[in-house]
C-alpha atoms as a PDB file:
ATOM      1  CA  UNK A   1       5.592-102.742  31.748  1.00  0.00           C
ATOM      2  CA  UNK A   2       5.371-104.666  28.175  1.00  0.00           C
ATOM      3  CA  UNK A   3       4.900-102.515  25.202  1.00  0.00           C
ATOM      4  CA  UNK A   4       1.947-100.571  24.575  1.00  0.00           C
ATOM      5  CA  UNK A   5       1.955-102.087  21.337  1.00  0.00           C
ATOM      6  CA  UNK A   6       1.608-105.576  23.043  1.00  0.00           C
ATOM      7  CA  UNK A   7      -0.748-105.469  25.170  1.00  0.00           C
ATOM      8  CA  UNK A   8      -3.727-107.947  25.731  1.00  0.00           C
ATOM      9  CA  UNK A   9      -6.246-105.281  26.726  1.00  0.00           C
ATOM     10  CA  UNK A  10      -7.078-101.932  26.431  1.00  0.00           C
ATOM     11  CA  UNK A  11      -9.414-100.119  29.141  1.00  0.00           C
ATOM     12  CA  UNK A  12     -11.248 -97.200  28.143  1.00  0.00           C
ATOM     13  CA  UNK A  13     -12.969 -94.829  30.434  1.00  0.00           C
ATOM     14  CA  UNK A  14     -16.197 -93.853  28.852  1.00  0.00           C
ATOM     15  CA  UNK A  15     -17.047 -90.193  29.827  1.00  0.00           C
ATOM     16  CA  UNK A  16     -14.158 -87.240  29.100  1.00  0.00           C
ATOM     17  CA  UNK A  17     -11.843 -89.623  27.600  1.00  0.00           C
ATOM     18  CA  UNK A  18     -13.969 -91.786  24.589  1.00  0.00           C
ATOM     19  CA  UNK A  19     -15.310 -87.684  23.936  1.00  0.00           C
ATOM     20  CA  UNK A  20     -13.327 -84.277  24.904  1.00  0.00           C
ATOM     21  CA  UNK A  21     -14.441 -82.860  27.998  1.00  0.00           C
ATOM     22  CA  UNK A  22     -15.353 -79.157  26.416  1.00  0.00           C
ATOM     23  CA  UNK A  23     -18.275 -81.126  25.382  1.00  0.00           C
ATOM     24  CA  UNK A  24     -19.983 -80.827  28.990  1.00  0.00           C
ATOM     25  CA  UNK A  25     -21.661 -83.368  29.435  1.00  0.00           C
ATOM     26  CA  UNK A  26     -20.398 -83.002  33.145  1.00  0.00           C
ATOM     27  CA  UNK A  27     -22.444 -79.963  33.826  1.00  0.00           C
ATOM     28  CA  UNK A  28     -25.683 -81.617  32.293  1.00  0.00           C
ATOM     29  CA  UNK A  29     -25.699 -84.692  34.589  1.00  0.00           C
ATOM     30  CA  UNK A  30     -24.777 -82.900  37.590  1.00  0.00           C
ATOM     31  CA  UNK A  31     -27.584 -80.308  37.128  1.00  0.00           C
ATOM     32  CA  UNK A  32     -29.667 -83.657  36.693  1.00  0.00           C
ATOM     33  CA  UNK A  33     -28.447 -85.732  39.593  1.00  0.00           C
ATOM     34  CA  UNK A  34     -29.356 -82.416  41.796  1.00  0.00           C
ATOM     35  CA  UNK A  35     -32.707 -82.258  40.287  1.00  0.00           C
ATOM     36  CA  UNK A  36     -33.180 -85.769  40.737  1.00  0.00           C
ATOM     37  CA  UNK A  37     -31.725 -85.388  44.713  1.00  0.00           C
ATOM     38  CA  UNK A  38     -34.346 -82.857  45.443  1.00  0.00           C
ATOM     39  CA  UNK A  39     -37.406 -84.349  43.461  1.00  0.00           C
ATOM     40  CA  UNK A  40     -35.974 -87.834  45.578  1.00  0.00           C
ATOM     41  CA  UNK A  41     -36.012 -85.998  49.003  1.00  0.00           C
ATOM     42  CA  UNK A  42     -37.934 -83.424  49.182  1.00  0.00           C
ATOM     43  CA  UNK A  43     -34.991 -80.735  49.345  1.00  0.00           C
ATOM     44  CA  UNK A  44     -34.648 -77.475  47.668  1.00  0.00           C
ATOM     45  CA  UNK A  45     -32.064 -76.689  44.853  1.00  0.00           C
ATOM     46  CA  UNK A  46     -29.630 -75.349  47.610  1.00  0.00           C
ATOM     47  CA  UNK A  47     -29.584 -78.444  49.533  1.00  0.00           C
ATOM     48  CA  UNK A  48     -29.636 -80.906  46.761  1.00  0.00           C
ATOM     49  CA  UNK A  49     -26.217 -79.512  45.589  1.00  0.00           C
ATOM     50  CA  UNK A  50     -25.091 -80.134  49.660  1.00  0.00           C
ATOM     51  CA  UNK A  51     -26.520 -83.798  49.065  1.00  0.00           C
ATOM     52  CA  UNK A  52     -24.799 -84.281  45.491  1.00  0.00           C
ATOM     53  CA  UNK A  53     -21.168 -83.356  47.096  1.00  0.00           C
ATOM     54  CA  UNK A  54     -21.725 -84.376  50.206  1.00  0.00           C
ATOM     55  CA  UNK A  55     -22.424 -87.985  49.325  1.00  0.00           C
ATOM     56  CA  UNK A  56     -19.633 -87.838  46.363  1.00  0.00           C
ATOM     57  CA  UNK A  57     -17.005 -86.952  49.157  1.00  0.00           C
ATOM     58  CA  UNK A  58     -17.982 -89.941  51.475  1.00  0.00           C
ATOM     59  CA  UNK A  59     -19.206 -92.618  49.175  1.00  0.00           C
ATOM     60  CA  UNK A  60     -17.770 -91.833  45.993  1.00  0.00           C
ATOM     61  CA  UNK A  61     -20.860 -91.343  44.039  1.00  0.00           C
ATOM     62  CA  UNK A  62     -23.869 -89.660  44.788  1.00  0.00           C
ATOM     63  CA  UNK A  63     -25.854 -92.803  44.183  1.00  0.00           C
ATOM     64  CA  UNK A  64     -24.179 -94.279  46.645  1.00  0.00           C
ATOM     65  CA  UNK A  65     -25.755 -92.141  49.375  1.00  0.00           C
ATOM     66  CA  UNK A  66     -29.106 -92.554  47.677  1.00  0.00           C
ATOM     67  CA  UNK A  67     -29.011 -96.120  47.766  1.00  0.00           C
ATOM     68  CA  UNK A  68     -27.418 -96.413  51.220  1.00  0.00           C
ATOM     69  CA  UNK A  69     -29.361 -94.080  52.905  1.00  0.00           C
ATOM     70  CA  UNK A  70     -32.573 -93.408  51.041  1.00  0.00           C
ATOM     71  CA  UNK A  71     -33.134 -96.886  49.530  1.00  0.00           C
ATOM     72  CA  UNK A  72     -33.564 -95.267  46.123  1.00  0.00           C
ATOM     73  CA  UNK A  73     -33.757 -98.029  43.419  1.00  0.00           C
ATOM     74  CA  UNK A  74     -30.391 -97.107  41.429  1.00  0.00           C
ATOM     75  CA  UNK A  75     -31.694 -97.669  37.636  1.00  0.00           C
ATOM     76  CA  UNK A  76     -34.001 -95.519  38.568  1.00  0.00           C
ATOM     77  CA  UNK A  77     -31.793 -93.071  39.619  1.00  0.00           C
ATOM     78  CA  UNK A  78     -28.927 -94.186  36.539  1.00  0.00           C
ATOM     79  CA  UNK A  79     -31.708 -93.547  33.671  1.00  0.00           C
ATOM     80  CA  UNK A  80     -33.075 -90.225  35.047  1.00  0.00           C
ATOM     81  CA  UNK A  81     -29.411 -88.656  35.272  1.00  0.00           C
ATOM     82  CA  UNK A  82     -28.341 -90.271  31.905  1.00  0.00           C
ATOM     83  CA  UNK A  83     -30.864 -88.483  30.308  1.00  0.00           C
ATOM     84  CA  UNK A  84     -28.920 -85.972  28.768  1.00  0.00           C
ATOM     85  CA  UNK A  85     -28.659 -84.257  24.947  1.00  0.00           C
ATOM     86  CA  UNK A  86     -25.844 -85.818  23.411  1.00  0.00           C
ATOM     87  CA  UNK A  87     -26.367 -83.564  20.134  1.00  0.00           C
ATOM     88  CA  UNK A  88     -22.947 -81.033  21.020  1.00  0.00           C
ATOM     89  CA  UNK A  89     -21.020 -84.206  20.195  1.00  0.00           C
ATOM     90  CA  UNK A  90     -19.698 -84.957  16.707  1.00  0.00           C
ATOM     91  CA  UNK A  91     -18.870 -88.430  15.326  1.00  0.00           C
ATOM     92  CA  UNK A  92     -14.859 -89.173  15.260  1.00  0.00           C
ATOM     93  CA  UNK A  93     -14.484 -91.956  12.876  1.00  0.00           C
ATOM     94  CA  UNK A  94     -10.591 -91.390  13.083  1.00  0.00           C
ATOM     95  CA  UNK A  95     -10.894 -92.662  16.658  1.00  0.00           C
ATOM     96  CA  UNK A  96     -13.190 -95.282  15.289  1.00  0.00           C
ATOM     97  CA  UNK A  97     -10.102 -96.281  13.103  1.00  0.00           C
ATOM     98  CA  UNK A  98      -7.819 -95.933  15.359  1.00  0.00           C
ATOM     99  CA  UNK A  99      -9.855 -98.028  18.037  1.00  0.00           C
ATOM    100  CA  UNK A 100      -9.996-100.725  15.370  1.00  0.00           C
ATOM    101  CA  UNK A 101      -6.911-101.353  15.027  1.00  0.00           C
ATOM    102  CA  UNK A 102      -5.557-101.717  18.464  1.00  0.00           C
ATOM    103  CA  UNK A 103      -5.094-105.610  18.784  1.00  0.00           C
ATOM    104  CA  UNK A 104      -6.247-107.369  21.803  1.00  0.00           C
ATOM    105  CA  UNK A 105      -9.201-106.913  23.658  1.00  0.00           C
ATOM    106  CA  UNK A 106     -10.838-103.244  24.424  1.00  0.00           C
ATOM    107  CA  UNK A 107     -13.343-103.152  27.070  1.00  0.00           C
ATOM    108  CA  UNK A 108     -15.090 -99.946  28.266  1.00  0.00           C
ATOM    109  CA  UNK A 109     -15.291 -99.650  31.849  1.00  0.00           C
ATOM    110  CA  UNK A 110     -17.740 -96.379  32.972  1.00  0.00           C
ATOM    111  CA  UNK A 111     -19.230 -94.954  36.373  1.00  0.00           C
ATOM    112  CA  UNK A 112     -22.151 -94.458  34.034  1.00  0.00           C
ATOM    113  CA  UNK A 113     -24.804 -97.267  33.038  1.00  0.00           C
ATOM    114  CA  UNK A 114     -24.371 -99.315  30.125  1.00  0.00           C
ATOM    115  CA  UNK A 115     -27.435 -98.052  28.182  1.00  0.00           C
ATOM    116  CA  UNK A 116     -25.536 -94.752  28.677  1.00  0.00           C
ATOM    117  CA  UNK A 117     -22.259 -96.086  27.188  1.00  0.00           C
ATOM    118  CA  UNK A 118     -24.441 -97.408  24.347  1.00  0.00           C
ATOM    119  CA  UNK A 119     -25.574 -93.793  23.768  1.00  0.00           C
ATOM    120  CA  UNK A 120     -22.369 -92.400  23.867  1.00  0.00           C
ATOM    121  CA  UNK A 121     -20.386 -95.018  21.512  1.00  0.00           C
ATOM    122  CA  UNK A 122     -23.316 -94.582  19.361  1.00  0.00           C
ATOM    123  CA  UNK A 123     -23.263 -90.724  19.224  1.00  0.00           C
ATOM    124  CA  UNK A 124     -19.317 -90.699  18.596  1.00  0.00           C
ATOM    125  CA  UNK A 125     -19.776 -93.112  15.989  1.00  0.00           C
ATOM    126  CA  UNK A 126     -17.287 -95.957  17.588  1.00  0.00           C
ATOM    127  CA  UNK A 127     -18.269 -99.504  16.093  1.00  0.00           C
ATOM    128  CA  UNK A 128     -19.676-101.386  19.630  1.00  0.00           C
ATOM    129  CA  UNK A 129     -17.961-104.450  17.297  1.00  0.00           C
ATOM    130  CA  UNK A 130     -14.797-102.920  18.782  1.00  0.00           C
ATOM    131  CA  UNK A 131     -15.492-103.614  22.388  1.00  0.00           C
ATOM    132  CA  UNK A 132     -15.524-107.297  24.297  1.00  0.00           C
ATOM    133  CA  UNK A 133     -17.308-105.730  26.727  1.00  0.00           C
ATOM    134  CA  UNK A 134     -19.264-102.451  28.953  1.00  0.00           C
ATOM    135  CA  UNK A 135     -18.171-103.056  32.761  1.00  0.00           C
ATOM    136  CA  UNK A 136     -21.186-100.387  33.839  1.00  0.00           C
ATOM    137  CA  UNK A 137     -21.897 -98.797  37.816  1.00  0.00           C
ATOM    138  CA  UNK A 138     -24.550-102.233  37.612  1.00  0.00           C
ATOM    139  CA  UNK A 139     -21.923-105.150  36.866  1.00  0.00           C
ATOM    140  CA  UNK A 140     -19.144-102.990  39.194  1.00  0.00           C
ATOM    141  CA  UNK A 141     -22.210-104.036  42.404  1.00  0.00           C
ATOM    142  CA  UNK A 142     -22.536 -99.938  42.018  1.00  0.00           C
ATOM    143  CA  UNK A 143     -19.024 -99.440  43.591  1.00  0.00           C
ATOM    144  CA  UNK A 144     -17.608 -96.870  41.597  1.00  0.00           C
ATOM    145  CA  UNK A 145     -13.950 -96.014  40.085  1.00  0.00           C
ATOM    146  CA  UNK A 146     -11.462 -95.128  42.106  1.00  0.00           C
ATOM    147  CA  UNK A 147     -12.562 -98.238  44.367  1.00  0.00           C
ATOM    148  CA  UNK A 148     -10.161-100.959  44.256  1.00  0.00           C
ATOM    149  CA  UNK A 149     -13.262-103.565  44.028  1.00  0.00           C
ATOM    150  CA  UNK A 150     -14.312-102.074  41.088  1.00  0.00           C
ATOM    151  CA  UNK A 151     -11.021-102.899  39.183  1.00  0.00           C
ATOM    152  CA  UNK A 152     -10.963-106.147  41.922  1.00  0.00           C
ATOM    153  CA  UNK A 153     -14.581-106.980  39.651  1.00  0.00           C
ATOM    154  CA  UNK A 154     -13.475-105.766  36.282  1.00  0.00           C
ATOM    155  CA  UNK A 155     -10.638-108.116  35.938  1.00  0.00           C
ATOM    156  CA  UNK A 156     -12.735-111.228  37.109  1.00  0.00           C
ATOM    157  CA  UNK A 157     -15.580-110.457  34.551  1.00  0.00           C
ATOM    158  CA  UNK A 158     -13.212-110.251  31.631  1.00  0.00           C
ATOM    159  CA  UNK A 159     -10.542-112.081  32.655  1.00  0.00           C
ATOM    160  CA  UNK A 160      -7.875-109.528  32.541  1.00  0.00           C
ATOM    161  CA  UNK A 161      -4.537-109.791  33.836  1.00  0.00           C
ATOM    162  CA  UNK A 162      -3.365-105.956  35.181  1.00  0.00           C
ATOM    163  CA  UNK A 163       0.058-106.159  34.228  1.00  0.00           C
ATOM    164  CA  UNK A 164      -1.022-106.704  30.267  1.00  0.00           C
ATOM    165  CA  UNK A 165      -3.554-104.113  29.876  1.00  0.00           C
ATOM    166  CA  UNK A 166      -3.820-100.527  29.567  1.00  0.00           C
ATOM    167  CA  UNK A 167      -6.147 -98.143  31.323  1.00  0.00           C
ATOM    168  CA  UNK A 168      -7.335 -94.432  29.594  1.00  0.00           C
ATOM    169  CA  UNK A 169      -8.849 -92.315  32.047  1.00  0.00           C
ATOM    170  CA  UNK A 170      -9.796 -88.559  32.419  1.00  0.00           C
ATOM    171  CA  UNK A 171      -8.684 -88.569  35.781  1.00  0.00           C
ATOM    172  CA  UNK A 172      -5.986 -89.122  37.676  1.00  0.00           C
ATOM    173  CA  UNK A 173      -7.756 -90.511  40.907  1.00  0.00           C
ATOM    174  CA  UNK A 174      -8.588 -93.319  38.344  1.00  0.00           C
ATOM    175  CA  UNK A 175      -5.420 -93.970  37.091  1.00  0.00           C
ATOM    176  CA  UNK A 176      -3.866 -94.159  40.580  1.00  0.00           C
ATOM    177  CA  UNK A 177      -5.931 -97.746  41.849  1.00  0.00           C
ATOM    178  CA  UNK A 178      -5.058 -98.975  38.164  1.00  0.00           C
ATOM    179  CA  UNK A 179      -1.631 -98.128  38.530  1.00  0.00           C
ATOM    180  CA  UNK A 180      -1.485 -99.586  42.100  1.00  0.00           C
ATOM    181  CA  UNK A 181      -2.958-102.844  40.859  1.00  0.00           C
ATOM    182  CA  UNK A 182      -0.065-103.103  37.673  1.00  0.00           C
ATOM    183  CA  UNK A 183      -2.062-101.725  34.681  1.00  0.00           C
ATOM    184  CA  UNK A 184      -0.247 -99.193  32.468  1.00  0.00           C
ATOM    185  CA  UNK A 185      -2.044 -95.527  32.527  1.00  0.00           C
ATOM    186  CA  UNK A 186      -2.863 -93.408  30.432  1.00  0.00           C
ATOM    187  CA  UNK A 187      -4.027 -90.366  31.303  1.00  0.00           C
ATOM    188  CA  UNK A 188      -6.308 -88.422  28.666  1.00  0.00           C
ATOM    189  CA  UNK A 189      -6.541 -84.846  29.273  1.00  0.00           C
ATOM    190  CA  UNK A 190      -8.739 -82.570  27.384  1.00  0.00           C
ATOM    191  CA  UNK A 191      -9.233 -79.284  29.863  1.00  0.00           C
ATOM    192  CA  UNK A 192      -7.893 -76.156  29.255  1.00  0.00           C
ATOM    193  CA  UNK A 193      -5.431 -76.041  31.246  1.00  0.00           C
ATOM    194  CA  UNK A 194      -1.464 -76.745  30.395  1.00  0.00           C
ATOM    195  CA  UNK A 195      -0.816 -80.817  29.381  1.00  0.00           C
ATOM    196  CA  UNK A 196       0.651 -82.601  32.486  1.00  0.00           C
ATOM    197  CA  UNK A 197       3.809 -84.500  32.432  1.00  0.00           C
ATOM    198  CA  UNK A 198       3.459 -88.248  33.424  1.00  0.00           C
ATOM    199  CA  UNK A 199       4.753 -89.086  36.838  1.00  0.00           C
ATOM    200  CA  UNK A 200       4.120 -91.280  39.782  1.00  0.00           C
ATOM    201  CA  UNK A 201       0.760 -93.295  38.466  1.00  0.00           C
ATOM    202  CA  UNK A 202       0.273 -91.476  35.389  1.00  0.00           C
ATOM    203  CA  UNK A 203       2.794 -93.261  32.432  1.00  0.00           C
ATOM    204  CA  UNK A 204       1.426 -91.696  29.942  1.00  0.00           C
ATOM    205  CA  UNK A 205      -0.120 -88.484  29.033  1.00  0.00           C
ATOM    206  CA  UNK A 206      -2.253 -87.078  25.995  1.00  0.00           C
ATOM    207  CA  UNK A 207      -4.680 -84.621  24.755  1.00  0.00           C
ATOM    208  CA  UNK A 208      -5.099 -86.034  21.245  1.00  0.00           C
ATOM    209  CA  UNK A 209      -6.688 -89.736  22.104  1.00  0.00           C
ATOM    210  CA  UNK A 210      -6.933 -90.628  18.347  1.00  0.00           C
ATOM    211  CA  UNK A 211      -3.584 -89.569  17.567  1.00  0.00           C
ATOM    212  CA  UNK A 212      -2.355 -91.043  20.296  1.00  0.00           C
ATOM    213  CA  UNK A 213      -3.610 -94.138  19.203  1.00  0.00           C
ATOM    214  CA  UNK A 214      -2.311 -93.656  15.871  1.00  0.00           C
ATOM    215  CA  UNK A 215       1.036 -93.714  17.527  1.00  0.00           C
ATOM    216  CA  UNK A 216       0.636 -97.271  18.837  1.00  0.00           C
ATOM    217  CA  UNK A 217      -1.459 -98.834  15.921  1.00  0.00           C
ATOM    218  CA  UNK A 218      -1.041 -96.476  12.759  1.00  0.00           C
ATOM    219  CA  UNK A 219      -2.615 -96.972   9.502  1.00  0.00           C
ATOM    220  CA  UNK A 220      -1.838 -98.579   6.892  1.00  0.00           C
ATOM    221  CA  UNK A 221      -0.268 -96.851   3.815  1.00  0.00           C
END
């Protein structure tokens, strides 16, 4: 692997990684998507949560079943679960800074839908100026992360080459198909839990992403 420092593109998850996952956002779209499930098909609460992890386990997103099964139009479903109160989430301008200062090209590559992203950079107060790009669930043909296609699709929109770029991801399912198609991985990890140790897929490891950061690109004196 080159060094961090030289690498021609940075990857950045969107959700749990760009933000710290004590936020919750989680918990708000899941209690959406099973809304949405039941309102869709006529289910109650109970089975809507079936649904919702039944469809994650075999198609690796619950829109996935909608769409494959149900025929639900998926902006449709993306804008209804997106719809969530971003308030609990304070501007970081020193991952702003530290964002900006990265050289080559950053691209944010989400599950989520672009105008979501757009919310989220917004609400965290990272310059969109920053980023060459938003590879959303609609460019990705709604084949979601871990997939290998959705890398496969990611590289041949933006022209990046795997073994000069760097992926940050919340999870380590992620990190795995990145690592198996020769990105560098970073693992961002902001439970509660006790910080991993990088190992197998995972090559690096942090619970700071701005400092972090600051470690590959620091500021100026």
């Amino acid at each position: 692997m080159p060094p961090l420092a030289d690498a021609e593109t940075w990857v950045f998850d969107l959700d749990n990684t760009l933000y710290p996952a004590r936020f919750d956002l989680a918990s708000q779209v899941e209690r959406r998507i099973e809304a949405f499930v039941a309102a869709a098909l006529g289910v109650d609460a109970v089975e809507a949560r079936r649904v919702r992890v039944r469809y994650l386990q075999s198609h690796g997103a619950t829109l996935g079943g909608l769409v494959q099964e149900h025929g639900i139009e998926p902006m449709t479903y993306l804008d209804d679960v997106h719809a969530v109160d971003l308030s609990a989430i304070p501007p970081d301008p020193r991952l702003d800074a530290a964002i900006g200062r990265l050289t080559g090209r950053k691209v944010v590559f989400t599950n989520a839908s672009r105008a979501h992203a757009e919310r989220v950079l917004l609400r965290i107060g990272v310059d969109h100026g920053h980023f060459d790009g938003i590879f959303d669930i609609a460019a990705a043909g709604y084949c979601p992360k871990p997939a290998r296609a959705a890398y496969v699709g990611l590289f041949h929109r933006h022209g990046i080459d795997p073994a000069t770029a760097v992926f940050l991801d919340d999870q380590t399912r992620n990190l795995a198909t990145a690592a198996a198609l020769g990105m560098s991985t970073v693992l961002v990890h902001s439970g509660g839990d006790a910080l991993p140790q990088a190992a197998g897929p995972i090559h690096h490891v942090t619970d700071d992403l701005a400092g972090w950061l600051e470690t590959i690109a620091p500021a100026r004196p």
